[in-house]
PDB file of N, CA and C in Angstrom:
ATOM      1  N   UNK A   1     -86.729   4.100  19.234  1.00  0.00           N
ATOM      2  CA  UNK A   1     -87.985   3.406  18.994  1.00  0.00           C
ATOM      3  C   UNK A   1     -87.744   1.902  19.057  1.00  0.00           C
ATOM      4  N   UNK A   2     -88.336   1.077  19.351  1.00  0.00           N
ATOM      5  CA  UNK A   2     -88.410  -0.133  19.971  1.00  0.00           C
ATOM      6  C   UNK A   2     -87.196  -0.938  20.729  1.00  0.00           C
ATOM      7  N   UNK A   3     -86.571   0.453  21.717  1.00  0.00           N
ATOM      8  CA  UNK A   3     -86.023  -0.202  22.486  1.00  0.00           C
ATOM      9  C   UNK A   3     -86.151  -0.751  23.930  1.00  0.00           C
ATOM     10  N   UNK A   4     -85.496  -1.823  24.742  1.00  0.00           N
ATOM     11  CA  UNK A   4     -86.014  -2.191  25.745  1.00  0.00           C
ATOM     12  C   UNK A   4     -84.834  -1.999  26.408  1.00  0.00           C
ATOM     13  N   UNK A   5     -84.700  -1.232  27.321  1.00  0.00           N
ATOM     14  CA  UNK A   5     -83.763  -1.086  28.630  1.00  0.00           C
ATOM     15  C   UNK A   5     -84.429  -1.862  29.829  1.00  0.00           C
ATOM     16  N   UNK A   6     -83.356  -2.221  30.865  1.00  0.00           N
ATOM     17  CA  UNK A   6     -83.698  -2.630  32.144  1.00  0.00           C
ATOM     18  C   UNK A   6     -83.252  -1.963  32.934  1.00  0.00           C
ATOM     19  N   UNK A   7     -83.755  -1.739  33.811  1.00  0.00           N
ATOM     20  CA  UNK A   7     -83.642  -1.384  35.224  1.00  0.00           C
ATOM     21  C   UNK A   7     -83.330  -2.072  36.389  1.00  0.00           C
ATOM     22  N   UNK A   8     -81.968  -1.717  37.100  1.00  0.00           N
ATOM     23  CA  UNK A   8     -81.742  -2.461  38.230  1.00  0.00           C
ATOM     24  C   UNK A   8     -82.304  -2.273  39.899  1.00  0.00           C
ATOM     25  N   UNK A   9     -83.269  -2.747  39.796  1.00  0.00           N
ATOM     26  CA  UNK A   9     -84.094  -3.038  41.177  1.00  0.00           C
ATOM     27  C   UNK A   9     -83.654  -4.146  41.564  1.00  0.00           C
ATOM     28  N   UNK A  10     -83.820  -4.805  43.311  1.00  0.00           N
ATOM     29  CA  UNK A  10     -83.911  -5.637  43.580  1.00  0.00           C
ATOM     30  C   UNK A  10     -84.271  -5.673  44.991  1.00  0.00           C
ATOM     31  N   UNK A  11     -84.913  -6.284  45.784  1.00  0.00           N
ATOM     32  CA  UNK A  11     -85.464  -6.402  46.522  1.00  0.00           C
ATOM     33  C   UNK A  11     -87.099  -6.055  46.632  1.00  0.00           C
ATOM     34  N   UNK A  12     -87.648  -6.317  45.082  1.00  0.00           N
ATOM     35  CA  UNK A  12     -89.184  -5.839  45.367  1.00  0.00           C
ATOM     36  C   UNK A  12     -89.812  -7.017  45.767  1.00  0.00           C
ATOM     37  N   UNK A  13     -91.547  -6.855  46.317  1.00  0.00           N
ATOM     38  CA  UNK A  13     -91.971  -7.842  46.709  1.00  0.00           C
ATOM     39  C   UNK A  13     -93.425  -7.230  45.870  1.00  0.00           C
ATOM     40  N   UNK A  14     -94.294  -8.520  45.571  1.00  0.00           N
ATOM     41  CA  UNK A  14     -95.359  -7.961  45.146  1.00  0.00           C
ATOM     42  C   UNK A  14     -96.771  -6.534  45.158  1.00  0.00           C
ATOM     43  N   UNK A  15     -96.560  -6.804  46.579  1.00  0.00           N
ATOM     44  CA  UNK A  15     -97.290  -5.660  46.784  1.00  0.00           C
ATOM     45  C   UNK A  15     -96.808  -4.159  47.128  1.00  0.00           C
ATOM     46  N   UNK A  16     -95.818  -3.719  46.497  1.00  0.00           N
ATOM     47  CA  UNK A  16     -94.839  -2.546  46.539  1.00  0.00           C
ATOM     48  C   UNK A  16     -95.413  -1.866  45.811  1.00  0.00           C
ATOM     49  N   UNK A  17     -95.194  -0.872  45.637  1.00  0.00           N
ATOM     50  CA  UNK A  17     -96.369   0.453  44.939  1.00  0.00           C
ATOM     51  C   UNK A  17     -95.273   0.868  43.992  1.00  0.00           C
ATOM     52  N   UNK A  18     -95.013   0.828  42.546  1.00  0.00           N
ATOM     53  CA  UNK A  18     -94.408   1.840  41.571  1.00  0.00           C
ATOM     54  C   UNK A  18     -95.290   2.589  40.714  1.00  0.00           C
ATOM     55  N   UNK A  19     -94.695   4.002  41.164  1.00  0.00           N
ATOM     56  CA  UNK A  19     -95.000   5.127  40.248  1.00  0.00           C
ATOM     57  C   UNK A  19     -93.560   5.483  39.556  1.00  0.00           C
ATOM     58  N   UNK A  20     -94.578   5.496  38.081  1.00  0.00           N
ATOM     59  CA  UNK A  20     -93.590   5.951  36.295  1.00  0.00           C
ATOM     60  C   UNK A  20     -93.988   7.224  36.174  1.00  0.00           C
ATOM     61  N   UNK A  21     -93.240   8.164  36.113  1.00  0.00           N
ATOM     62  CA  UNK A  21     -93.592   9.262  35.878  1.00  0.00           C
ATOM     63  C   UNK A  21     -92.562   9.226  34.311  1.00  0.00           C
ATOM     64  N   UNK A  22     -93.274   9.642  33.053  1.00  0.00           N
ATOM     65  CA  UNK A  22     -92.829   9.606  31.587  1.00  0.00           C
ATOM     66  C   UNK A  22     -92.119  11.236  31.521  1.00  0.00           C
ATOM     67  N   UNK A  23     -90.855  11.392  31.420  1.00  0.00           N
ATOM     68  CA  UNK A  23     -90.410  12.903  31.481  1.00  0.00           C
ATOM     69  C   UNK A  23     -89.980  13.194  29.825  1.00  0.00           C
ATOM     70  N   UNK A  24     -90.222  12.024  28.895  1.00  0.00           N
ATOM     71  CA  UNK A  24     -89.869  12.130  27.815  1.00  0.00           C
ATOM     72  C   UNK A  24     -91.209  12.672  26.653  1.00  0.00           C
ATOM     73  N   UNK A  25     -90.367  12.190  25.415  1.00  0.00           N
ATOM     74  CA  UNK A  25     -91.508  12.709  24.318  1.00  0.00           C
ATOM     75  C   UNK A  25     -92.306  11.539  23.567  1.00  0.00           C
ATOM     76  N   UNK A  26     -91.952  10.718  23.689  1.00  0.00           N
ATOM     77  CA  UNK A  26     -92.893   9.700  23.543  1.00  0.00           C
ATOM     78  C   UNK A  26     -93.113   8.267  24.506  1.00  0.00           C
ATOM     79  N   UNK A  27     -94.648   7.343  24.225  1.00  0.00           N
ATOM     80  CA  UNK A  27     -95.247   6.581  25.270  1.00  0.00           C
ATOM     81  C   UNK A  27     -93.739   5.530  25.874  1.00  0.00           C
ATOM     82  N   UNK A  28     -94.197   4.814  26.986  1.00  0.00           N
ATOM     83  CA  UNK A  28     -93.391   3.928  27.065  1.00  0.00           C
ATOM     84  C   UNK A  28     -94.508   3.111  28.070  1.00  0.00           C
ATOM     85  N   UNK A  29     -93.497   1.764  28.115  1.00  0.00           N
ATOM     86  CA  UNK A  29     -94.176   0.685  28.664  1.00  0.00           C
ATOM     87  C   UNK A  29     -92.984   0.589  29.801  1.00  0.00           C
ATOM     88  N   UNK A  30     -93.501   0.259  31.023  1.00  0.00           N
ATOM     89  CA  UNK A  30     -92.831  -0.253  31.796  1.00  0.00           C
ATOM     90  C   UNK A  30     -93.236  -1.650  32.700  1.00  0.00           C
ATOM     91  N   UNK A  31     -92.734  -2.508  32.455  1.00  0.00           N
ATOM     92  CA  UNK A  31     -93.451  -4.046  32.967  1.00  0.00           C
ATOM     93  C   UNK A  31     -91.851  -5.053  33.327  1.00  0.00           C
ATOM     94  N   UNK A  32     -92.300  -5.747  34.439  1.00  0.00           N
ATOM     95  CA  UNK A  32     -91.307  -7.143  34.543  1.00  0.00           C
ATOM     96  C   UNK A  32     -91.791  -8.215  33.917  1.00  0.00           C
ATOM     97  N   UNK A  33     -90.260  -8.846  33.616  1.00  0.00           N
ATOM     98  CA  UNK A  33     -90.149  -9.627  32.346  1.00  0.00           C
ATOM     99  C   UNK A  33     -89.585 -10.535  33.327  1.00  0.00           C
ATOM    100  N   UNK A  34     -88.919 -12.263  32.570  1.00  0.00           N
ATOM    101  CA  UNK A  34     -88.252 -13.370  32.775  1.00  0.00           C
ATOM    102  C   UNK A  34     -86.569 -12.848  32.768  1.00  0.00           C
ATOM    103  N   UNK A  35     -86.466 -11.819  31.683  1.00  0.00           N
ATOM    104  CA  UNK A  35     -85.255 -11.763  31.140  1.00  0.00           C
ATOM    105  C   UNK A  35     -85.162  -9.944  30.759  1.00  0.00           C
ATOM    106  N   UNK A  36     -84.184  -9.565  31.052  1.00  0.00           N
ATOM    107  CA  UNK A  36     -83.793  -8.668  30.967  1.00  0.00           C
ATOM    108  C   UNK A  36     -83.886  -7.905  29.579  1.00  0.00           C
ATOM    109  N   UNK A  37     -84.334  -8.740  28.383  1.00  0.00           N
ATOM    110  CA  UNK A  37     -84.408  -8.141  26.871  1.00  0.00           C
ATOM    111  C   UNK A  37     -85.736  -8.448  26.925  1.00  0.00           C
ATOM    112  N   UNK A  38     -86.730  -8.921  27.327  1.00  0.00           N
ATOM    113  CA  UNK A  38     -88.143  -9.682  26.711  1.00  0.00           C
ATOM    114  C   UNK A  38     -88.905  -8.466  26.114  1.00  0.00           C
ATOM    115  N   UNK A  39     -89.677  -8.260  25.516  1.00  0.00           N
ATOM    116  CA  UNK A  39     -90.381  -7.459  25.293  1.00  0.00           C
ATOM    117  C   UNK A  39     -91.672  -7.391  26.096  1.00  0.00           C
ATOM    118  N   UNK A  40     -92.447  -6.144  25.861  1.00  0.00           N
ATOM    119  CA  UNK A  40     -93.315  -6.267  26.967  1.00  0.00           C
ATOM    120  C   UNK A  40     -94.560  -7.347  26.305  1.00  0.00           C
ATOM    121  N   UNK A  41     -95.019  -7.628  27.329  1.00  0.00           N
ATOM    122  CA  UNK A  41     -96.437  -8.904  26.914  1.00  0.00           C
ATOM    123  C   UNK A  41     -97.390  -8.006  26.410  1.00  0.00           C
ATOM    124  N   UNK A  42     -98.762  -8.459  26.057  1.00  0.00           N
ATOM    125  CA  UNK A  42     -99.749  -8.063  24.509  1.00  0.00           C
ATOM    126  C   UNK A  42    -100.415  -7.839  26.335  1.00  0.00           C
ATOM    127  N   UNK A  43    -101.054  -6.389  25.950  1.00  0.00           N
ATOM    128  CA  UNK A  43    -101.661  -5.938  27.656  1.00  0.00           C
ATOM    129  C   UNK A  43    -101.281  -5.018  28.439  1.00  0.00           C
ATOM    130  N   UNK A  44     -99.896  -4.851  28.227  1.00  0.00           N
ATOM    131  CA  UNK A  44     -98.917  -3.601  28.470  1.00  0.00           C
ATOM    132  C   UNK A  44     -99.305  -2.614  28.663  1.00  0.00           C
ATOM    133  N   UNK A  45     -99.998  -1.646  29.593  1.00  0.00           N
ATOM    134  CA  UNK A  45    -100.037   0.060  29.645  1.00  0.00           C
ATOM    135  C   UNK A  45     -99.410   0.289  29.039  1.00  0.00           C
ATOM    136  N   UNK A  46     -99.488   1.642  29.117  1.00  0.00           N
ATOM    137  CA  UNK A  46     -98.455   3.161  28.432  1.00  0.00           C
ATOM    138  C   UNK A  46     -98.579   3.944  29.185  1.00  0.00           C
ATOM    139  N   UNK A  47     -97.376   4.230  29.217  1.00  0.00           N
ATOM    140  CA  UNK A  47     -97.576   5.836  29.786  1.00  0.00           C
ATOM    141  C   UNK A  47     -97.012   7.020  29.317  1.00  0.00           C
ATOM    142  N   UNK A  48     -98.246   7.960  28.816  1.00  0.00           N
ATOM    143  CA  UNK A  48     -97.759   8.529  27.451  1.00  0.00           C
ATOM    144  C   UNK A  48     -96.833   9.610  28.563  1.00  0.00           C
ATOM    145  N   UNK A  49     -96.125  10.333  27.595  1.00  0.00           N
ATOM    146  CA  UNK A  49     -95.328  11.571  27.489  1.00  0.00           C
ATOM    147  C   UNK A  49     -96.070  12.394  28.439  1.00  0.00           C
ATOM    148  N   UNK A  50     -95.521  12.666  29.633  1.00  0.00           N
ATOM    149  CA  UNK A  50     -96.051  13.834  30.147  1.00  0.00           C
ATOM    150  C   UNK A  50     -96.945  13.399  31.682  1.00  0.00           C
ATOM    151  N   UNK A  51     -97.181  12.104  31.230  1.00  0.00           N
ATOM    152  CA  UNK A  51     -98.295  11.126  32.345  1.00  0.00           C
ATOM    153  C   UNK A  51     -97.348  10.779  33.496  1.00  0.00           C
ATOM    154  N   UNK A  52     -98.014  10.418  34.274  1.00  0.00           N
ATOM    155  CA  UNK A  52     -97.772   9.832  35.711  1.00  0.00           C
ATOM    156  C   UNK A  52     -98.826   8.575  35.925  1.00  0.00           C
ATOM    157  N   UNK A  53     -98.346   7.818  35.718  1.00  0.00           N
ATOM    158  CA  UNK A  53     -98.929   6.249  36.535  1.00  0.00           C
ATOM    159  C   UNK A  53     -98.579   5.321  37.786  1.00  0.00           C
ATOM    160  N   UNK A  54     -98.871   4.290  38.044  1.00  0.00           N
ATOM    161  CA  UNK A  54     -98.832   3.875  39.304  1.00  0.00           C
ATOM    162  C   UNK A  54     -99.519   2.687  39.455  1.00  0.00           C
ATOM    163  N   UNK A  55     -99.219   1.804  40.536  1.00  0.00           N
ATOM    164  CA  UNK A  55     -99.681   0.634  40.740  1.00  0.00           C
ATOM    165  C   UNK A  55     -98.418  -0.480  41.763  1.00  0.00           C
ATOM    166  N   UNK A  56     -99.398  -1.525  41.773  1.00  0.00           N
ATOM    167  CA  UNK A  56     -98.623  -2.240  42.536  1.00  0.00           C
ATOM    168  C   UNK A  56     -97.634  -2.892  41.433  1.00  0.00           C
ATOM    169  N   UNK A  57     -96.373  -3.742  42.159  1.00  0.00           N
ATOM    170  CA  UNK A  57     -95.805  -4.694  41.774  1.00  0.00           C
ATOM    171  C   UNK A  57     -95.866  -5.929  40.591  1.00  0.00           C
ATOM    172  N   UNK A  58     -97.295  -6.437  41.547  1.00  0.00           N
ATOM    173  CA  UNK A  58     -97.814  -7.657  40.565  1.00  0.00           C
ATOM    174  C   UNK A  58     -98.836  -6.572  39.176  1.00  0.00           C
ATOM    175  N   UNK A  59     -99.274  -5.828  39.603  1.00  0.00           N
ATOM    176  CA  UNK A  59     -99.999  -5.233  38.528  1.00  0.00           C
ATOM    177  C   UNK A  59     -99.031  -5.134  37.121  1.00  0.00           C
ATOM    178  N   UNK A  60     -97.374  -4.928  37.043  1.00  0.00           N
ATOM    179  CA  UNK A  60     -97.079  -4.572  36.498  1.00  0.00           C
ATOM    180  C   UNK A  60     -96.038  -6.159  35.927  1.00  0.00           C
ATOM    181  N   UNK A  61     -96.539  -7.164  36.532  1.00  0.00           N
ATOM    182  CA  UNK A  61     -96.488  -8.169  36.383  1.00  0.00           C
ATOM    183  C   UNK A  61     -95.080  -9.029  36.735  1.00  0.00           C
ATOM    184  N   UNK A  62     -94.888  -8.116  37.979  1.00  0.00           N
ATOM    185  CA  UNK A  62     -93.832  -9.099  38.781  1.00  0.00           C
ATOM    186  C   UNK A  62     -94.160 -10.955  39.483  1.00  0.00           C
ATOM    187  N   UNK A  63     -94.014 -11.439  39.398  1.00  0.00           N
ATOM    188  CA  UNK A  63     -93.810 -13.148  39.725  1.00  0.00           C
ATOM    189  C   UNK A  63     -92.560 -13.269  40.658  1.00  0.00           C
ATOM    190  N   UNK A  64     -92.474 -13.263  42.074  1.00  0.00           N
ATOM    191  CA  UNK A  64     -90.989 -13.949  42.680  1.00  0.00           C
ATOM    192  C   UNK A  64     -90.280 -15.212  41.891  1.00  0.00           C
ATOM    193  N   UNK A  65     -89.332 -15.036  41.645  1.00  0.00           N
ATOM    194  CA  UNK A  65     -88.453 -16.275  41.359  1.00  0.00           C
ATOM    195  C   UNK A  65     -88.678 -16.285  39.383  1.00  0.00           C
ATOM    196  N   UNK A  66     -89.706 -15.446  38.916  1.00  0.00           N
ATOM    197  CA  UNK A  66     -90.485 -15.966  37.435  1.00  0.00           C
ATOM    198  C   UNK A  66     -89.829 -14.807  36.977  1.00  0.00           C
ATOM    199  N   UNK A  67     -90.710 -13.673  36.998  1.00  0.00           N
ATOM    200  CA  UNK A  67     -90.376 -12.096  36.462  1.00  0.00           C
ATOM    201  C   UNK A  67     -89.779 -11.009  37.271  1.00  0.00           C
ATOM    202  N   UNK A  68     -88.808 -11.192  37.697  1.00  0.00           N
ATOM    203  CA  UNK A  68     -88.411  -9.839  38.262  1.00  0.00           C
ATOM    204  C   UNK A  68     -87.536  -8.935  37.405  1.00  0.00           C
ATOM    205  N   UNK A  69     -87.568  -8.723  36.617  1.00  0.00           N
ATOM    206  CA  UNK A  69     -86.650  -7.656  35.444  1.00  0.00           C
ATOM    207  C   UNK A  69     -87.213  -6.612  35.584  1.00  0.00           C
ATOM    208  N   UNK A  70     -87.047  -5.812  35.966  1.00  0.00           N
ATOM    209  CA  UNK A  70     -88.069  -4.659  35.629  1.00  0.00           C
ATOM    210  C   UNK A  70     -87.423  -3.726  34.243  1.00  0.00           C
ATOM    211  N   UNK A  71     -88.236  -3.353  33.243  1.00  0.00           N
ATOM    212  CA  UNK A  71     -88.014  -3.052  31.805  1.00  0.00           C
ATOM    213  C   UNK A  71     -88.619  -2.069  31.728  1.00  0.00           C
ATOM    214  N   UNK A  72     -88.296  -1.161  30.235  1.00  0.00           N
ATOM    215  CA  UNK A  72     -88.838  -0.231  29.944  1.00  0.00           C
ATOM    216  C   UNK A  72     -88.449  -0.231  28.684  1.00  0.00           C
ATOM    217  N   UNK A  73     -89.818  -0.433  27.950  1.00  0.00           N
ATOM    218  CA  UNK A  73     -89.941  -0.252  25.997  1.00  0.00           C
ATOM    219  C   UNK A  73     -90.642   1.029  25.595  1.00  0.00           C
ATOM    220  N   UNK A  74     -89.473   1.836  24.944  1.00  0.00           N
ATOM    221  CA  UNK A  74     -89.881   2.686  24.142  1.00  0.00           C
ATOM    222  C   UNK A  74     -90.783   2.359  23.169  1.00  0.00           C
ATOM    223  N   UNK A  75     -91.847   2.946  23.138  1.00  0.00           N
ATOM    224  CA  UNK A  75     -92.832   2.982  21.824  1.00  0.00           C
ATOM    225  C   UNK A  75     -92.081   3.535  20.170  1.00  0.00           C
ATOM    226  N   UNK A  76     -91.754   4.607  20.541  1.00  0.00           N
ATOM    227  CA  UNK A  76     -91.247   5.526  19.601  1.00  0.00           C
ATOM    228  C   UNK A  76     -92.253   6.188  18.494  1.00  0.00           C
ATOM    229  N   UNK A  77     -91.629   7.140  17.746  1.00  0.00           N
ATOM    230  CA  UNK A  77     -90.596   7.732  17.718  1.00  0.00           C
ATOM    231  C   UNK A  77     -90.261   8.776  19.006  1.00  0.00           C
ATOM    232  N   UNK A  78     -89.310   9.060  18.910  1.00  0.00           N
ATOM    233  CA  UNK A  78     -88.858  10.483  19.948  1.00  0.00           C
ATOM    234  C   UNK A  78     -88.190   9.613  21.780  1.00  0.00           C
ATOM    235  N   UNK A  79     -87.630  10.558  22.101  1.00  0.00           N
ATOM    236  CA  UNK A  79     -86.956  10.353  23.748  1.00  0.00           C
ATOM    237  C   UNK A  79     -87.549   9.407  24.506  1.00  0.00           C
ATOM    238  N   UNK A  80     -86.403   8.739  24.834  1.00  0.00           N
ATOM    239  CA  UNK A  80     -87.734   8.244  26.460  1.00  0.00           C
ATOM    240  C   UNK A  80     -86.936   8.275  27.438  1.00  0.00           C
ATOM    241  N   UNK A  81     -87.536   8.871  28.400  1.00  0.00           N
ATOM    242  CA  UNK A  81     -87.059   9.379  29.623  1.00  0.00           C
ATOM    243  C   UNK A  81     -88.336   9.341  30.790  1.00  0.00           C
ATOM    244  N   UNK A  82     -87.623   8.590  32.117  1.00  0.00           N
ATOM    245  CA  UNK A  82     -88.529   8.025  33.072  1.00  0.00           C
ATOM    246  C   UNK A  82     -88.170   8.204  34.102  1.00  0.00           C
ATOM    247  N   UNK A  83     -88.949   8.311  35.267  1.00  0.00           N
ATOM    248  CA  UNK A  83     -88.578   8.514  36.619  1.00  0.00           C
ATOM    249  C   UNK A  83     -89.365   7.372  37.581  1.00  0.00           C
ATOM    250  N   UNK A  84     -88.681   6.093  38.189  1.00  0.00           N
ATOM    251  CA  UNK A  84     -89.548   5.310  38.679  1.00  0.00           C
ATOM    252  C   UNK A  84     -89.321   5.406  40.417  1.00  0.00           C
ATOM    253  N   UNK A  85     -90.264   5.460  40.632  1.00  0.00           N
ATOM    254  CA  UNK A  85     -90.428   5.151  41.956  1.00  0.00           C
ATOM    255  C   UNK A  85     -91.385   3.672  42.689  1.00  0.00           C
ATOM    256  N   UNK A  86     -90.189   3.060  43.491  1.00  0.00           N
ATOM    257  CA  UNK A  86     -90.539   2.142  44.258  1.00  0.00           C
ATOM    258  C   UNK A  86     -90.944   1.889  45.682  1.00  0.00           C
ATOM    259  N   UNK A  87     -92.270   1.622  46.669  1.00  0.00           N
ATOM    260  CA  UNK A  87     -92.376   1.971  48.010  1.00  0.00           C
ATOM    261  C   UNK A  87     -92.719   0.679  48.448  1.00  0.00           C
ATOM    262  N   UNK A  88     -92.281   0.219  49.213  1.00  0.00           N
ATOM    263  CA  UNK A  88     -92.330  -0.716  50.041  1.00  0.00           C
ATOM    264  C   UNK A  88     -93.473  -0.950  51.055  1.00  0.00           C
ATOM    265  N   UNK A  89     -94.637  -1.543  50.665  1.00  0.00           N
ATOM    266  CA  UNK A  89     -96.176  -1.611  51.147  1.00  0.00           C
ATOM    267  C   UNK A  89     -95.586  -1.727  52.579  1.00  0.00           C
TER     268      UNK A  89
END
């Protein structure tokens, strides 16, 4: 529960399509940050347990050169476990 892992991507560009598919037991947030620990910003989706979401790049608030971290904050309590997919518009 309120942890923030990162994820090593690199080469995204804004308009790239990621789908989170949540394989765990509780919500999580997945958003790019400045920094690899930030927490997610006040605005954040969820994607509860069990869900599948999706969107572009910037939706999830990538910035070139600003935010490219891509993160993932457990809500908690319980697992979090994620499956991300990245496509190249």
């Amino acid at each position: 529960m309120g942890t923030v892992v990162n994820l090593s991507v690199t080469d995204v560009s804004a308009t790239d399509i990621i789908t989170a598919e949540n394989l765990g037991t509780t919500g999580l947030q997945l958003y790019f940050s400045a920094l690899p620990t930030d927490l997610p910003p006040m605005g954040t989706g969820v994607v509860a347990a069990g869900a599948t979401e999706g969107g572009t790049a910037t939706e999830a608030g990538f910035e070139a050169g600003v935010r490219e971290s891509l993160n993932v904050y457990n809500l908690g309590p319980g697992g979090g476990s994620i499956r991300v997919t990245i496509e190249g518009a």
